[in-house]
Protein backbone atom coordinates (compact mmCIF):
# COMPACT_ATOMS: atom_id res chain seq x y z
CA UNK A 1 81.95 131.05 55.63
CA UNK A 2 83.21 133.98 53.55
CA UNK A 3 86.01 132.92 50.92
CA UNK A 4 89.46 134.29 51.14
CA UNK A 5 90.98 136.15 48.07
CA UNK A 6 93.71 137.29 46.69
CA UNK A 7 94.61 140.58 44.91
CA UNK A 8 98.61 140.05 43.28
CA UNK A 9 100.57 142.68 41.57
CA UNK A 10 102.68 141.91 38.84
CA UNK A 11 106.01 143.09 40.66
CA UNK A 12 105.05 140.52 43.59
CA UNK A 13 102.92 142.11 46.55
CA UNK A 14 100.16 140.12 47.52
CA UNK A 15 96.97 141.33 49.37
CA UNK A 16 94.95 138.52 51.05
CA UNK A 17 90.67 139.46 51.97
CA UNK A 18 87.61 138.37 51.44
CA UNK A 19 85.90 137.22 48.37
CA UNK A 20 82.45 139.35 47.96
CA UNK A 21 80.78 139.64 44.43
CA UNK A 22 81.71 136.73 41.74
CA UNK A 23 83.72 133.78 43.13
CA UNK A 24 86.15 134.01 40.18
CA UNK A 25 89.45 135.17 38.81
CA UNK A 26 89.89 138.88 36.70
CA UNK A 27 93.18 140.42 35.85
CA UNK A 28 93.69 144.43 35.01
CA UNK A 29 95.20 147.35 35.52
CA UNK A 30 95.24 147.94 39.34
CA UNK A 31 94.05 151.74 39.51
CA UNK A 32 92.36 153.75 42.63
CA UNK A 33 89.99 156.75 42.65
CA UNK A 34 89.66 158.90 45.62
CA UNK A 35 85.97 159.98 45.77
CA UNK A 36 84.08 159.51 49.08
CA UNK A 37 80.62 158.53 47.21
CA UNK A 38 79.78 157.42 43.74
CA UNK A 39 80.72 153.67 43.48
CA UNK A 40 77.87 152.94 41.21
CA UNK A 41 78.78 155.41 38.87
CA UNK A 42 82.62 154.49 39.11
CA UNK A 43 81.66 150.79 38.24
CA UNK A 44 79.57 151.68 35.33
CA UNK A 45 82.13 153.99 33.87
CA UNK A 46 83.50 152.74 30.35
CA UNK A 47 86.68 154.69 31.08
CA UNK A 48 87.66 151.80 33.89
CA UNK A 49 87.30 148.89 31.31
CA UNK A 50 90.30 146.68 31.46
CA UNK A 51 90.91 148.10 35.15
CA UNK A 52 90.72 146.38 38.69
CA UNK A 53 89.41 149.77 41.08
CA UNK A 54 90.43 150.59 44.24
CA UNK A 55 88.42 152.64 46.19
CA UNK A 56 90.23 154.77 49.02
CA UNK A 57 87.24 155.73 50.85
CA UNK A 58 86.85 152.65 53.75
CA UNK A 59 83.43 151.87 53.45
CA UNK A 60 81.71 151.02 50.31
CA UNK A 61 78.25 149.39 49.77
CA UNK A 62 76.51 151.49 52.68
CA UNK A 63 73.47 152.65 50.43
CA UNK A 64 73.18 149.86 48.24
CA UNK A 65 72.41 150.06 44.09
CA UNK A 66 70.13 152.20 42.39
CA UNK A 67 67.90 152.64 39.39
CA UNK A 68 68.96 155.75 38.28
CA UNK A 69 72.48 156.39 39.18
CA UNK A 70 74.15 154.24 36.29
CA UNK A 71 76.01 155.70 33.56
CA UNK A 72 76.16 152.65 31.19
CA UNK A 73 74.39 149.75 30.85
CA UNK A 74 76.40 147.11 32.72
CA UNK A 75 79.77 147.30 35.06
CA UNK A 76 82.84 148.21 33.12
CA UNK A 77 85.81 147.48 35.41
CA UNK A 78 87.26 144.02 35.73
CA UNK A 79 87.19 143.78 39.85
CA UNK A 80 86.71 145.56 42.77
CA UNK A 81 89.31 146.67 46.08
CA UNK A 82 88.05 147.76 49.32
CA UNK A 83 88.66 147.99 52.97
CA UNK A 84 85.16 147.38 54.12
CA UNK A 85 82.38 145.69 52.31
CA UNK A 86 78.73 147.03 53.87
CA UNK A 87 76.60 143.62 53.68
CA UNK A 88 73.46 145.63 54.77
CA UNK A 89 73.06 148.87 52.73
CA UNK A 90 70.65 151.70 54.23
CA UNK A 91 68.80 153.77 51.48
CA UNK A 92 65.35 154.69 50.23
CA UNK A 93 66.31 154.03 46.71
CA UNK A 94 68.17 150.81 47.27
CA UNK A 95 66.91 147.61 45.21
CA UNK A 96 70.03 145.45 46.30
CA UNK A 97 73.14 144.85 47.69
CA UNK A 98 76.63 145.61 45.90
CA UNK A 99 77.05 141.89 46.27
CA UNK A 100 74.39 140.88 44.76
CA UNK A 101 75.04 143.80 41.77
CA UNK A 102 78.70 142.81 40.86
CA UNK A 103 77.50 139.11 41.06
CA UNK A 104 74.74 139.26 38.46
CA UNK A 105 77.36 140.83 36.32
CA UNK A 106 80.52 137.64 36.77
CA UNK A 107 82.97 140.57 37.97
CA UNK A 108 84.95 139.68 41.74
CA UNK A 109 85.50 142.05 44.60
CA UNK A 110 88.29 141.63 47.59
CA UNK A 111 87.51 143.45 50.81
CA UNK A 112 89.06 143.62 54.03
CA UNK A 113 92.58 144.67 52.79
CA UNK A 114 94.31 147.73 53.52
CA UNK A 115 93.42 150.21 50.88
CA UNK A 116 95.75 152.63 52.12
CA UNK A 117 98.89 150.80 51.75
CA UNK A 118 98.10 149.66 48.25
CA UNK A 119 97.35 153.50 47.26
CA UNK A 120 100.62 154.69 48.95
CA UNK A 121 102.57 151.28 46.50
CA UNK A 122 100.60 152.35 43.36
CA UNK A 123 101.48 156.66 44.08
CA UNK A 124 105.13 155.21 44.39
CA UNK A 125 105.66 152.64 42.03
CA UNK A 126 103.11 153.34 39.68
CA UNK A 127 99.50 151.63 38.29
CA UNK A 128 100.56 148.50 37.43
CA UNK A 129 99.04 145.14 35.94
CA UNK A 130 97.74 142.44 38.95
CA UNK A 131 95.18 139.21 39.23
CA UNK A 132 92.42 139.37 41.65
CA UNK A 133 91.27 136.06 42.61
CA UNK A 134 89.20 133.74 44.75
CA UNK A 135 90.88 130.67 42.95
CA UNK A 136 94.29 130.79 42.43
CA UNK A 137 97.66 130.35 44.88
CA UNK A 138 99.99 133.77 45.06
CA UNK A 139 102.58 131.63 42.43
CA UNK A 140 99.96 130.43 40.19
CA UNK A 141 99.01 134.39 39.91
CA UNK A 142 102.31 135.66 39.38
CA UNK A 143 102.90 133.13 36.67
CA UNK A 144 99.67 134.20 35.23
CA UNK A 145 100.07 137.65 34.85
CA UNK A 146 103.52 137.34 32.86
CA UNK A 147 101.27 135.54 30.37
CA UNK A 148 98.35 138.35 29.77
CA UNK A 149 98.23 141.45 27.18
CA UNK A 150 99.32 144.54 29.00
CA UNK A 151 96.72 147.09 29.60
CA UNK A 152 98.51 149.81 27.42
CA UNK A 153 98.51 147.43 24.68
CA UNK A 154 95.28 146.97 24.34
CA UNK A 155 92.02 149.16 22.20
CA UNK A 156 89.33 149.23 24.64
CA UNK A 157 87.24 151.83 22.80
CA UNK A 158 85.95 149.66 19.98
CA UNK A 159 84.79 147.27 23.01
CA UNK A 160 82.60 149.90 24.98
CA UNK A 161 81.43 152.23 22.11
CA UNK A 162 78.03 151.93 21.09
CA UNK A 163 77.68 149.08 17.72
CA UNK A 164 74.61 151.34 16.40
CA UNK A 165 73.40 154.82 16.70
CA UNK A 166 71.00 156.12 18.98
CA UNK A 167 68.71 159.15 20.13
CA UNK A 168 68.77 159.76 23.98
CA UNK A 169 65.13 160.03 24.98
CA UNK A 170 65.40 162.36 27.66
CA UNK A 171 61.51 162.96 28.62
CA UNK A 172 60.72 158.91 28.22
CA UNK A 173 60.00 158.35 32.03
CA UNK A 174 62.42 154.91 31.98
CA UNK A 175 64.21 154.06 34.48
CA UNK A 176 66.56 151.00 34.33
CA UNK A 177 66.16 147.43 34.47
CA UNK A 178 67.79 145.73 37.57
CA UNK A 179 69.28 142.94 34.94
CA UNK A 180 70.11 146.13 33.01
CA UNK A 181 69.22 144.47 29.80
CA UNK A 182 67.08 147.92 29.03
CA UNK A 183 67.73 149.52 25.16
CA UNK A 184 70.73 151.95 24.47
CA UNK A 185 69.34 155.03 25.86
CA UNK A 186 66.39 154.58 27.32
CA UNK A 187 67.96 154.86 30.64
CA UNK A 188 67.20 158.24 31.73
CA UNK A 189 67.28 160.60 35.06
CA UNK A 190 63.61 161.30 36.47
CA UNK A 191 65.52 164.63 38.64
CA UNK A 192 67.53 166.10 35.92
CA UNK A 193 65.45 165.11 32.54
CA UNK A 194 64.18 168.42 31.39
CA UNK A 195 60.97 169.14 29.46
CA UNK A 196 62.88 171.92 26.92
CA UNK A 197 62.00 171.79 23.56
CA UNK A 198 65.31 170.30 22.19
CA UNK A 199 66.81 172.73 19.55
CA UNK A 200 69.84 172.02 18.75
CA UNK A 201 71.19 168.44 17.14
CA UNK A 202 74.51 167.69 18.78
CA UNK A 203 76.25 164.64 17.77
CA UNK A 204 78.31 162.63 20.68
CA UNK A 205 80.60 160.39 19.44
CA UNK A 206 80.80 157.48 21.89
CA UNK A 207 84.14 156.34 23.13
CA UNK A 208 83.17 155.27 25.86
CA UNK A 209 80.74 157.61 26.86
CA UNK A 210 78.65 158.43 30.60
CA UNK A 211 75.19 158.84 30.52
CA UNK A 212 75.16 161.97 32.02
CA UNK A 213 76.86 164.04 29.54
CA UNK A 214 73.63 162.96 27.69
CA UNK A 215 71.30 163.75 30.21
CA UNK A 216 73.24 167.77 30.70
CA UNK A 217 72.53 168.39 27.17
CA UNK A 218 69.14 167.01 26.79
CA UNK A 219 68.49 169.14 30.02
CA UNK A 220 70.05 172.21 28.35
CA UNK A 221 67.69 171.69 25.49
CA UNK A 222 70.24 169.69 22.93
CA UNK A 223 68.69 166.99 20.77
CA UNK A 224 71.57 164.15 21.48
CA UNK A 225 72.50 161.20 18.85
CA UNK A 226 74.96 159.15 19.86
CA UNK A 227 77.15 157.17 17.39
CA UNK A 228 79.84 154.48 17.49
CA UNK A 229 83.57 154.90 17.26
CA UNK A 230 83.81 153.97 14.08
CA UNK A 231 81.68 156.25 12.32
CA UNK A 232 82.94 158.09 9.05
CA UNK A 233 82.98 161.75 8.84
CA UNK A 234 80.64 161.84 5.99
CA UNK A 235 77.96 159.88 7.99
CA UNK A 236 78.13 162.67 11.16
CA UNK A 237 78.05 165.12 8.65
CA UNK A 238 74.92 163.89 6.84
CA UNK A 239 73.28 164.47 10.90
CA UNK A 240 73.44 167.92 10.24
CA UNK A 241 74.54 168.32 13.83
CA UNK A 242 75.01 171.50 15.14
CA UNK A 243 78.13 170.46 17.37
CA UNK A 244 79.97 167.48 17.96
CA UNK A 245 80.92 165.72 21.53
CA UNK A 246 83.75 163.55 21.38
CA UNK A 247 83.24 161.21 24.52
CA UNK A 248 85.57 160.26 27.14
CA UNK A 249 87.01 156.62 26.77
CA UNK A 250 89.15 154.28 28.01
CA UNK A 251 92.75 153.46 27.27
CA UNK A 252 95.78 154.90 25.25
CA UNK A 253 95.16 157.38 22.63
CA UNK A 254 98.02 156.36 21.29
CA UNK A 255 96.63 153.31 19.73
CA UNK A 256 93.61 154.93 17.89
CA UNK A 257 95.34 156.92 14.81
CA UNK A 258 91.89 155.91 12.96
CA UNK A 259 89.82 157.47 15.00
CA UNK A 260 92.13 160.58 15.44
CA UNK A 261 92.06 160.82 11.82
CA UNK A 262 88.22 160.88 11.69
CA UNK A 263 88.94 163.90 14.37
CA UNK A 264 91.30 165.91 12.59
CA UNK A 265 88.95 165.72 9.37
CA UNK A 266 86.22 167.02 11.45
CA UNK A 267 87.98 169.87 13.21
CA UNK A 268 86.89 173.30 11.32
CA UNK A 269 83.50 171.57 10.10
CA UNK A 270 81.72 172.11 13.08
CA UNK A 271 81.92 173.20 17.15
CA UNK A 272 83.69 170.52 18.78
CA UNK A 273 83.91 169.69 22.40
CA UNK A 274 86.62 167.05 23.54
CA UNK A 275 86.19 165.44 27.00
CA UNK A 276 88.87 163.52 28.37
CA UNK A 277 89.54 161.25 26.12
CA UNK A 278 87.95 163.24 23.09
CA UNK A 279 90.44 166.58 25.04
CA UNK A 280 93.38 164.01 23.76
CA UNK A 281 92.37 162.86 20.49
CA UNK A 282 92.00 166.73 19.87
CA UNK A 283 95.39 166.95 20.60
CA UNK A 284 96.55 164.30 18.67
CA UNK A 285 94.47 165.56 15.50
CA UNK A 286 96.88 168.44 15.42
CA UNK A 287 100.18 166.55 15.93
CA UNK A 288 100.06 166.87 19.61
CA UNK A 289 101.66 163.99 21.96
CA UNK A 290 100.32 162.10 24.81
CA UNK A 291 102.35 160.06 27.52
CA UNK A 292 101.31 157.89 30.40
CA UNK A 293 100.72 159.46 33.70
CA UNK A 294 102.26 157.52 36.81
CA UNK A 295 98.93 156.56 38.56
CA UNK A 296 96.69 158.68 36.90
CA UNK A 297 93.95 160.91 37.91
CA UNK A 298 90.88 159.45 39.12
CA UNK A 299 88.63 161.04 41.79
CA UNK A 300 86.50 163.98 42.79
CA UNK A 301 88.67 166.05 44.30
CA UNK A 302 91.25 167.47 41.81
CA UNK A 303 91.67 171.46 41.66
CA UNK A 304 91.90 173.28 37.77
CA UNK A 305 92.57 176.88 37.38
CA UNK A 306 91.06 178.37 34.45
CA UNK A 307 93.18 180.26 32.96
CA UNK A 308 91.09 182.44 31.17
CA UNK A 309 89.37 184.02 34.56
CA UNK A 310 91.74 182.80 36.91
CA UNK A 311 89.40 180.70 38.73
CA UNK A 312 89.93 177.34 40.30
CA UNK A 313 87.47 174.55 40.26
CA UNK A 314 87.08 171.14 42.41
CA UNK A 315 87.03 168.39 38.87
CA UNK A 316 85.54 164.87 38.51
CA UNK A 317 88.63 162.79 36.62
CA UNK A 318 89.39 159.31 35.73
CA UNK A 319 92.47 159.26 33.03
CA UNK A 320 95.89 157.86 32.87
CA UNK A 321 96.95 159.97 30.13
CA UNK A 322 97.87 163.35 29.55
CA UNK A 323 98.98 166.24 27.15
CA UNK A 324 102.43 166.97 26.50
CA UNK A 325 102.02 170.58 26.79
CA UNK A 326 105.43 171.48 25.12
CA UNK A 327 104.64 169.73 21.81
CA UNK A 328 101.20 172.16 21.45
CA UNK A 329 100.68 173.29 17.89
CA UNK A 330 98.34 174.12 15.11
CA UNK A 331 96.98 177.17 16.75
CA UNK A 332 95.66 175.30 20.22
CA UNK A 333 96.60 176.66 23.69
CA UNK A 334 96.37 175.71 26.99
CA UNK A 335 92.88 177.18 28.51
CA UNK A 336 93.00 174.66 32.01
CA UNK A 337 96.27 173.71 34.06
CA UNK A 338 96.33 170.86 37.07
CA UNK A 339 96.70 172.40 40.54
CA UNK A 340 98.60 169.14 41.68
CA UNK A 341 101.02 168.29 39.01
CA UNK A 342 100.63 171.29 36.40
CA UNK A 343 99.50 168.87 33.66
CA UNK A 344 97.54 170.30 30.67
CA UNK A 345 93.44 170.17 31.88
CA UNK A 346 92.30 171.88 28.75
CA UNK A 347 92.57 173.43 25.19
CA UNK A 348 91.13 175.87 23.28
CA UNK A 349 91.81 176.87 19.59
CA UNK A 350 92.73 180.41 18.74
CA UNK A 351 90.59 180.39 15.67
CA UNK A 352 88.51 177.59 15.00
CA UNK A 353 85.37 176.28 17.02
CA UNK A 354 87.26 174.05 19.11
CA UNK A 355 87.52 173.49 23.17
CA UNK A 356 88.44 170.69 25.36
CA UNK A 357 88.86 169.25 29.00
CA UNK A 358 90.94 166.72 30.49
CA UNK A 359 88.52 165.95 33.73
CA UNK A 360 84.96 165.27 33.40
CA UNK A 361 82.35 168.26 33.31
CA UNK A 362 79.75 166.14 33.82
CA UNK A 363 80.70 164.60 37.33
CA UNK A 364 79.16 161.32 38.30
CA UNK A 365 80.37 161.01 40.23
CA UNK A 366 81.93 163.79 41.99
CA UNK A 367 81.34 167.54 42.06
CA UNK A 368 78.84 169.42 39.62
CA UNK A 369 81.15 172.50 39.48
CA UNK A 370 82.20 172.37 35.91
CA UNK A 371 78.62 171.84 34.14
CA UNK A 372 78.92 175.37 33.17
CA UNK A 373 81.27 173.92 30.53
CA UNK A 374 78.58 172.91 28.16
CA UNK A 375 77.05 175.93 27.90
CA UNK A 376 80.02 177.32 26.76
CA UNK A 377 79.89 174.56 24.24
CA UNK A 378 76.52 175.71 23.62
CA UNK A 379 77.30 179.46 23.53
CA UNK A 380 80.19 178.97 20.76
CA UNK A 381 77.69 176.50 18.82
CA UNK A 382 74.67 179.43 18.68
């Protein structure tokens, strides 16, 4: 018999399903992404740590888990929502169930609950802290969750960046592990690996970075070294890179003034592309502030006008942050606006080497509209 389970907010409503995945108990921010496909990728994205997903789209699990489609080495977000759990997935590249894939990995999943309704509570009350659980009464929860550390309180960077540095090995034909206990960066894509001779050095500093950004610049011909939060500005420097990648990440900006320090000292030095969270420690470097969005943007379907050519594009995002665009200064602009909201969705400098983007150019999932990004990266680093 399938185990009942329970997914509690912290202001009270209760969602009853069934337990699939890791019979256990997880607590989070409760957050939900709107992309049709792509779960693999949206459990192995650093930028949900500390987050219980919820996945609008009704039917997840119908072509199973992958080799190639991760984009870091193990799942990242605390538990899993959805309407409808598929048991018996249907693909040519399938090695095993969903089930099976958040089990290995300790993390819980609820099914069989009405997505909608919790997406509509979340849009209206806001993302909000909640215990999923296959254990625990509704009271025992709610007593629970007054005891744990807030999600906005917490640095969840230093827990997903990289602890050493690394070369991404684009033309080593390894694919990963199904325990996923494969070395940082040997995971590559057998489709989009290219054979270029790789030129240029560019330095990605990982906040929580998705292995695809790494595979679009080794395609592109880049030579990619990835290394931890914590690294000084004296040690990138000594990599002679020609440009430097700071990574999307999880969490508020807000609580990394050492890191946006290491920014602002690198700024000028070389071509720097922010994504995401890198777009907001840009910001921040020049005395820019950030605030919390309501519930965040997180899905594949999110329209940016650029306003340099007018054009709109269809964005990947996952963020709960944003730009305050009327505290801009030190010579950035706006360069990308939200269709939805009119939040800030880029930056650009007006002198120095220096562009960013709230949403994610490299997709994964979602659409592969905005690629063309890093080769403007690459144009302004040549």
């Amino acid at each position: 018999m399938v185990k009942r389970a329970i997914l509690v907010l912290e202001d009270g409503s209760v969602y009853q399903g069934d337990s699939f995945g890791a019979e256990t108990t997880t607590y989070g921010e409760v957050v939900f992404d709107t992309s049709m496909t792509g779960y693999q990728e949206m459990l192995t994205d650093p930028s949900f740590a500390g987050q219980i997903l919820v996945l609008t789209y009704p039917l997840i699990g119908n072509y199973g888990i992958n080799e190639g489609d991760f984009e870091s080495k193990q799942i990242q977000v605390r538990g899993l929502t959805v309407r409808e759990y598929c048991s018996q997935p249907s693909h040519w590249q399938s090695t095993r169930t969903l089930h099976e894939f958040l089990l290995a990995s300790g993390i819980p999943g609820i099914s069989g609950i009405d997505t909608r309704s919790l997406t509509r509570h979340l849009r209206s009350s806001g993302v909000m802290m909640g215990i999923l659980s296959s254990e625990m009464t509704q009271e025992e929860a709610l007593q629970e969750i007054k005891k744990l550390p807030r999600y906005d309180c917490v640095d969840f960077v230093h827990e997903v960046s990289t602890q050493k540095a690394y070369e991404w090995q684009s033309n080593t034909p390894v694919i990963a592990s199904r325990s996923l206990e494969h070395s940082e960066g040997a995971m590559t894509s057998p489709v989009i690996a290219s054979k270029a001779k790789q030129s240029h050095r560019i330095v990605i500093i990982d906040y929580g970075l998705k292995y695809n950004i790494l595979r679009i610049l080794s395609q592109l011909g880049c030579q990619a070294t990835v290394v931890p939060c914590t690294i000084s500005v004296e040690d990138v420097l000594a990599l002679n890179p020609y440009g430097i990648v700071l990574s999307p990440g999880p969490g508020d900006p807000a609580l990394l003034d050492d890191i946006t320090e290491t920014v602002r000292k690198l700024i000028g030095r070389k071509p720097i592309m922010g994504i995401c969270l890198g777009h907001q420690l840009i910001g921040r470097a020049f005395g820019v502030k950030t605030f919390k969005l309501k519930f965040g943007h997180r899905g594949g379907n999110h329209p940016v006008r650029d306003l340099a050519t007018g054009r709109v594009y269809i964005t990947a995002q996952n963020h709960g942050y944003a730009i305050e665009a009327d505290t801009l200064k030190g010579g950035l602009e706006v360069s990308h606006i939200n269709l939805n909201d009119g939040t800030v969705e880029g930056l650009r400098h007006q002198d120095l080497p220096v562009l960013s983007i709230q949403y994610h150019s490299e997709a994964s999932p979602g659409p592969l509209d905005n690629m063309y990004l890093f080769e403007r990266f690459l144009e302004m680093v040549r």
